[in-house]
N, C-alpha and C. Protein backbone atom coordinates (compact mmCIF):
# COMPACT_ATOMS: atom_id res chain seq x y z
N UNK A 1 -287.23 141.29 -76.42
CA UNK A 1 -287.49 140.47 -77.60
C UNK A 1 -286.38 139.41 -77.70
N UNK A 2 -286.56 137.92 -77.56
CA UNK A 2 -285.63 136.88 -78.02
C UNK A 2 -284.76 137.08 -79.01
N UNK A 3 -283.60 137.30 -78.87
CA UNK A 3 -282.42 136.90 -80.01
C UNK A 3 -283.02 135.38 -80.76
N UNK A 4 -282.50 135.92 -82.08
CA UNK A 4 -282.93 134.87 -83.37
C UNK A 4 -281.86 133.11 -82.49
N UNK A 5 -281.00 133.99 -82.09
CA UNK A 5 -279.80 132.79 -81.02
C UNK A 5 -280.71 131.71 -80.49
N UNK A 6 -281.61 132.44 -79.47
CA UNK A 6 -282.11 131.74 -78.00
C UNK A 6 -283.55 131.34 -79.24
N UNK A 7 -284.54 131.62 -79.83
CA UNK A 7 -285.05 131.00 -80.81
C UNK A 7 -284.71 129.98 -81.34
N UNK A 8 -283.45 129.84 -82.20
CA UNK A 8 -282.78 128.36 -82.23
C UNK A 8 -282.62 127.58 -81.58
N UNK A 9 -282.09 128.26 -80.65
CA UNK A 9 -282.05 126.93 -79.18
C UNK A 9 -283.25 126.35 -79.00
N UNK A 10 -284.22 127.23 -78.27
CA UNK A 10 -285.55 126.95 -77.92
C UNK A 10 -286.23 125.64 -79.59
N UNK A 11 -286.27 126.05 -80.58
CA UNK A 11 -286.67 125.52 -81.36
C UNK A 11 -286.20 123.86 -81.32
N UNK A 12 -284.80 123.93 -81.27
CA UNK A 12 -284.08 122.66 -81.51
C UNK A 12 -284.43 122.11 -79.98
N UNK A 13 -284.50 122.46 -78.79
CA UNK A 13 -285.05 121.67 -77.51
C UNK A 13 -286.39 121.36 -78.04
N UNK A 14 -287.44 121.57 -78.55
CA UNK A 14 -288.45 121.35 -78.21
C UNK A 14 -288.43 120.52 -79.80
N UNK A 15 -287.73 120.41 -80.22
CA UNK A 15 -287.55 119.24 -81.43
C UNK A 15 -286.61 117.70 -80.92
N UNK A 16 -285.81 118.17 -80.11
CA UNK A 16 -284.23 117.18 -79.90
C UNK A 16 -284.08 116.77 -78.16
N UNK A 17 -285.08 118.15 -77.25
CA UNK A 17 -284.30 117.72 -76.12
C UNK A 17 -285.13 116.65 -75.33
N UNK A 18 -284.11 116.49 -74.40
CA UNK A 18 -284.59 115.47 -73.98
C UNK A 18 -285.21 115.42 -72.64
N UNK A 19 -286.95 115.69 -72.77
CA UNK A 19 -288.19 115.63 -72.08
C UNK A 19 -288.39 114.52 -71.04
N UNK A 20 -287.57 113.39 -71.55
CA UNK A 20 -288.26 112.25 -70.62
C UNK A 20 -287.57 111.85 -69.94
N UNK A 21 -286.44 112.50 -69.37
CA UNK A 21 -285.28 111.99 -68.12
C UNK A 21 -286.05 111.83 -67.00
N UNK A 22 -286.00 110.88 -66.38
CA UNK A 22 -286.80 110.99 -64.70
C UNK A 22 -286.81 111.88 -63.86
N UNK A 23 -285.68 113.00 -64.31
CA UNK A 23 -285.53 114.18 -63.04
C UNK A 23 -285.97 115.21 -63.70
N UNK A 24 -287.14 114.84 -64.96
CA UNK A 24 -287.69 116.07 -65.06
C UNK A 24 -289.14 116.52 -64.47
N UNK A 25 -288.70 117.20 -63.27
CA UNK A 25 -289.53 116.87 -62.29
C UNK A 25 -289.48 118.13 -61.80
N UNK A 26 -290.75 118.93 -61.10
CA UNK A 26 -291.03 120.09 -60.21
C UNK A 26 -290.34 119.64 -58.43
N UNK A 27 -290.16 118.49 -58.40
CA UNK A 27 -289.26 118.09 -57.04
C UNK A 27 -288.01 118.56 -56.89
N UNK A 28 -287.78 119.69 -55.83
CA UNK A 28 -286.30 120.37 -56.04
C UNK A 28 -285.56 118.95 -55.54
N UNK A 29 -285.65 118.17 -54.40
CA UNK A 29 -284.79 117.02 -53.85
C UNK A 29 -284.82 116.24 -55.05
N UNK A 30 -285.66 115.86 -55.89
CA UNK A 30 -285.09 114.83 -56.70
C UNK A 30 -284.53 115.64 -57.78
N UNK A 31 -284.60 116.99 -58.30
CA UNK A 31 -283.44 118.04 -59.10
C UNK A 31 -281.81 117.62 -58.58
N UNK A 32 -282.25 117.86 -57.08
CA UNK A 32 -280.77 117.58 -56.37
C UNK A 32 -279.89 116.91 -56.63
N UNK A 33 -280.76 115.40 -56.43
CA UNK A 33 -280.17 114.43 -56.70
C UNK A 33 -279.66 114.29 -57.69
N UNK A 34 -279.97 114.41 -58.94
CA UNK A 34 -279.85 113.80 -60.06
C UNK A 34 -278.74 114.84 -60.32
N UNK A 35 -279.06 116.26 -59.93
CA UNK A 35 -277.69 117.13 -60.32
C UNK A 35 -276.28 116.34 -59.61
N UNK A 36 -276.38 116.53 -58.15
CA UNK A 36 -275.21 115.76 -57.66
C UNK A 36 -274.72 114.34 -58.50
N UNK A 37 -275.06 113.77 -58.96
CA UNK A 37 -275.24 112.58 -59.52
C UNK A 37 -274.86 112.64 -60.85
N UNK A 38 -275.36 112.95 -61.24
CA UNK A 38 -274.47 113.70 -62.91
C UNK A 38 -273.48 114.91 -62.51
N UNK A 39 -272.68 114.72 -61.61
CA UNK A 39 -271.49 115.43 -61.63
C UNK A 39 -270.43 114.12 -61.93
N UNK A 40 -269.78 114.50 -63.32
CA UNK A 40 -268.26 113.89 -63.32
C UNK A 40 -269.04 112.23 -63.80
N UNK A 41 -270.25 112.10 -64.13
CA UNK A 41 -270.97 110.58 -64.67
C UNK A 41 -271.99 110.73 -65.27
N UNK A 42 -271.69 110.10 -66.22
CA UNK A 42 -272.92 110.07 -67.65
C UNK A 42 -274.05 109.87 -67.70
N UNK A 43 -275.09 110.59 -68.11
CA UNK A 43 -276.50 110.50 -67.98
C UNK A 43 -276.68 109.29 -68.02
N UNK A 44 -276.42 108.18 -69.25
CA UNK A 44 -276.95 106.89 -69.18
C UNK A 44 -276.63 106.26 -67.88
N UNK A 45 -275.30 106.19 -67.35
CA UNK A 45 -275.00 105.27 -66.02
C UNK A 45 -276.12 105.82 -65.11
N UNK A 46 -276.16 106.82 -65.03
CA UNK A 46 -276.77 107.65 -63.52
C UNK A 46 -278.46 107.76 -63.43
N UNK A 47 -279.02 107.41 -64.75
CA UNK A 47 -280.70 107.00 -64.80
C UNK A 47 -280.93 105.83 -63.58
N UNK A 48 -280.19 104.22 -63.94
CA UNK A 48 -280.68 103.44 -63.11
C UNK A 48 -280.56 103.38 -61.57
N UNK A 49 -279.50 104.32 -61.27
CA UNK A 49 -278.76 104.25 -60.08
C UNK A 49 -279.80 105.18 -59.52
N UNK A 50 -280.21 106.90 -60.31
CA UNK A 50 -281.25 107.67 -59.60
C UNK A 50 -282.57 106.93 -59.49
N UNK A 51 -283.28 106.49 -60.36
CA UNK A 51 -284.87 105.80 -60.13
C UNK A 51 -284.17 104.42 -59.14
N UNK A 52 -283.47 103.99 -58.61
CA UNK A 52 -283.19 103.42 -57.79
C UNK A 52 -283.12 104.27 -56.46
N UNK A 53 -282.40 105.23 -56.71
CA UNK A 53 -282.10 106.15 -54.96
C UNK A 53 -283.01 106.66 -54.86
N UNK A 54 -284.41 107.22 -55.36
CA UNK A 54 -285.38 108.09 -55.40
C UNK A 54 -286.66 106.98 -54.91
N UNK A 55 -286.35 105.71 -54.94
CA UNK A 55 -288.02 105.00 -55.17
C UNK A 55 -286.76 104.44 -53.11
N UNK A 56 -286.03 104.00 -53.02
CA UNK A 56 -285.51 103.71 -51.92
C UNK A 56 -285.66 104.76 -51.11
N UNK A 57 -285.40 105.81 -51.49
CA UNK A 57 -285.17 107.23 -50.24
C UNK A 57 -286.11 108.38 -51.02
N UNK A 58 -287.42 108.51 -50.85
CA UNK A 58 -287.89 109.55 -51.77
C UNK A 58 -288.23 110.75 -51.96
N UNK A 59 -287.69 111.33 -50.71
CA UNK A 59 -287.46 112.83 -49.51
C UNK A 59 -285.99 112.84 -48.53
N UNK A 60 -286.26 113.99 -48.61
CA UNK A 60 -284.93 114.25 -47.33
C UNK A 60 -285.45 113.81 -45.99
N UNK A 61 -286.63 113.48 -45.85
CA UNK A 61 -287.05 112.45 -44.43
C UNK A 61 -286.07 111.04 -44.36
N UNK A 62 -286.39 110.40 -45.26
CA UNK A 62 -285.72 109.26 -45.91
C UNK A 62 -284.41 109.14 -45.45
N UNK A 63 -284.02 110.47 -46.61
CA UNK A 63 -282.50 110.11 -46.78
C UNK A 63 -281.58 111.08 -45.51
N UNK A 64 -282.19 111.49 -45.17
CA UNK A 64 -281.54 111.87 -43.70
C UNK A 64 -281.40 110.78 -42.51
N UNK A 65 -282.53 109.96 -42.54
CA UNK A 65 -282.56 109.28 -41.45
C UNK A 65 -281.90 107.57 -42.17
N UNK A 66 -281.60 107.80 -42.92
CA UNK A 66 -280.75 106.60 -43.55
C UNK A 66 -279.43 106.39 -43.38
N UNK A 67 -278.99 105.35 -43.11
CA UNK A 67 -277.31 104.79 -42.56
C UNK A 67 -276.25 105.49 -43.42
N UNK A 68 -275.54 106.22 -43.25
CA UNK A 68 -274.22 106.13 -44.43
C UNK A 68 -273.61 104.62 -45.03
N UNK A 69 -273.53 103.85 -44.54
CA UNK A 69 -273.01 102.21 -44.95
C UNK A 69 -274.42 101.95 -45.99
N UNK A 70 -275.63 102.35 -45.70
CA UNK A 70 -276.53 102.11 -46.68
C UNK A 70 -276.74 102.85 -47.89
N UNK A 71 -276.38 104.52 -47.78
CA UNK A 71 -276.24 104.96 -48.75
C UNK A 71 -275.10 104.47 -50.12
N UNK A 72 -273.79 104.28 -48.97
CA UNK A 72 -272.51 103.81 -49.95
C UNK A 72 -272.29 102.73 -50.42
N UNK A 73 -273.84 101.60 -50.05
CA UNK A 73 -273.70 100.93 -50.73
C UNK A 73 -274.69 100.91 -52.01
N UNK A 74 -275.96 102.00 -51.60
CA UNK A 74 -276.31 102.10 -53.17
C UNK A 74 -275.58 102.74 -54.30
N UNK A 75 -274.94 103.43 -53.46
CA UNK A 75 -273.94 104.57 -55.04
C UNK A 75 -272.93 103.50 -55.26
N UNK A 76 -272.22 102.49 -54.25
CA UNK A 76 -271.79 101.76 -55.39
C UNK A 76 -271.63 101.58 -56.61
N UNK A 77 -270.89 101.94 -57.47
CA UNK A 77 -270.67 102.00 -58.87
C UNK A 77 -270.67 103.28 -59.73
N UNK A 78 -271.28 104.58 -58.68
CA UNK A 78 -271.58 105.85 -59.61
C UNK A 78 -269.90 106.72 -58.75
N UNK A 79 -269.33 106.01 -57.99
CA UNK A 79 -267.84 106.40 -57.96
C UNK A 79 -267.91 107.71 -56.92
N UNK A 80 -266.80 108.43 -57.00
CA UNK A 80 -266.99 109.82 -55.96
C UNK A 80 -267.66 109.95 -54.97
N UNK A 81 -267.10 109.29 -53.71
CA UNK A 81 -268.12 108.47 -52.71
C UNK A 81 -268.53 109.89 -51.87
N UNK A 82 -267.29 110.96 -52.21
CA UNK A 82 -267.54 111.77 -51.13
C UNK A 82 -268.67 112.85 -51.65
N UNK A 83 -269.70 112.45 -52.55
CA UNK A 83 -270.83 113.21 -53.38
C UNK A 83 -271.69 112.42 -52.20
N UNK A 84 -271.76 110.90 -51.85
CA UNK A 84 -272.74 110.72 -51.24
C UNK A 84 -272.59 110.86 -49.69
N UNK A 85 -271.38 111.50 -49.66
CA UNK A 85 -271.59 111.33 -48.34
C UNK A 85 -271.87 113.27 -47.44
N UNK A 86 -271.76 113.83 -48.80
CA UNK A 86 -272.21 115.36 -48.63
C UNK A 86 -273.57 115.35 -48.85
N UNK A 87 -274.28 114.15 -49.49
CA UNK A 87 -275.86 114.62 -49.56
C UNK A 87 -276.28 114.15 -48.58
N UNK A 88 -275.82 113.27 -47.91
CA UNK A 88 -275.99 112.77 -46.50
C UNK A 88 -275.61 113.81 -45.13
N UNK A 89 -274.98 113.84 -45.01
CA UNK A 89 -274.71 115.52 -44.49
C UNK A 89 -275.29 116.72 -44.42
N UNK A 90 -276.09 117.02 -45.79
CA UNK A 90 -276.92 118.32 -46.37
C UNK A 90 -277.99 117.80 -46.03
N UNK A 91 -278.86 116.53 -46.33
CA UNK A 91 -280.00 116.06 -46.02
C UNK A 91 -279.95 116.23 -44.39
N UNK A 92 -279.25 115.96 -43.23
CA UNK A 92 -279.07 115.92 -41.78
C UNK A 92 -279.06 117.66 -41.63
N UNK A 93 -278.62 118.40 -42.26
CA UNK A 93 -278.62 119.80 -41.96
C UNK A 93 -280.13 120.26 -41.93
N UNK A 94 -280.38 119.83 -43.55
CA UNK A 94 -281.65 120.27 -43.97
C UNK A 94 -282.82 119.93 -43.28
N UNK A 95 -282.57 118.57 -42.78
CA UNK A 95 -284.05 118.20 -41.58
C UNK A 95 -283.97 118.93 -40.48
N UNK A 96 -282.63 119.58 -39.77
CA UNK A 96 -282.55 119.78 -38.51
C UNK A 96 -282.44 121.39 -38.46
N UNK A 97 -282.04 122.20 -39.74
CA UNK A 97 -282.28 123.28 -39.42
C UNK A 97 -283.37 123.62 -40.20
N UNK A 98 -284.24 123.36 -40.71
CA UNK A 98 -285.18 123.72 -42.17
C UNK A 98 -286.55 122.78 -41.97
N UNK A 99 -286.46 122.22 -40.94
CA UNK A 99 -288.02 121.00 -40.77
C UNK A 99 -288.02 120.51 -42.52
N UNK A 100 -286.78 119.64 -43.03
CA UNK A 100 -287.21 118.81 -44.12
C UNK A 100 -287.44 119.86 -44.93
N UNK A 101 -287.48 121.02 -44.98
CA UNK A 101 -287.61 121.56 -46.38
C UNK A 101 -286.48 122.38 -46.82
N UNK A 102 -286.31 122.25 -48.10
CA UNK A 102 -284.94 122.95 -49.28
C UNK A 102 -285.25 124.70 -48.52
N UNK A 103 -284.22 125.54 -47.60
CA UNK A 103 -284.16 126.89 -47.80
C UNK A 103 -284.23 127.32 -49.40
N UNK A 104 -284.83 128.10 -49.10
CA UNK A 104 -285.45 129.43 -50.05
C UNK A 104 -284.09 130.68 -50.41
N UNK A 105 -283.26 130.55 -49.22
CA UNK A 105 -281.98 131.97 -49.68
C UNK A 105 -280.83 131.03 -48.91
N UNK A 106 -280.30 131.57 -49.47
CA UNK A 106 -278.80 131.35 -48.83
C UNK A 106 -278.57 131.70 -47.14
């Protein structure tokens, strides 16, 4: 049975939260993204920069087979270069050991 707690919560999300971010999405890669991406930078900065990296690269097909000099120059401005250059890295793992798809376990 829900604590009266997690009721409040739940109540006040489905009054306050906020439904319409672009990464609210059943896509674990674009979850990814947007998590990496909002590390250490503010939802508002990191909206235009993600519906920018997502409509440019819109799978780990994409963004695996994409330049590092091209990635670093779209994050340009979202700072902590070495975030893009680990999803670049993870995306190259992920195509080559996983055929393009997010593992399931550790």
């Amino acid at each position: 049975m829900p604590s009266k707690l997690s009721d409040s919560i739940l109540k006040w999300y489905k009054k306050h939260g906020r439904k319409t971010l672009p990464w609210k999405v059943k896509d674990p890669y674009k979850i990814w993204i947007s998590e990496i991406m909002l590390q250490q930078t503010q939802v508002i900065t990191v909206i235009p920069y993600y519906k920018k990296f997502v409509r440019i690269y819109p799978n780990i097909r994409t963004l695996a087979a994409a330049s590092l000099d091209d990635l670093i120059l779209i994050w340009s401005g979202l700072g902590y270069y070495r975030r893009i250059k680990n999803i670049h890295l993870s995306a190259q793992i992920i195509a080559k050991n996983y055929a393009y798809k997010f593992p399931c376990n550790y």
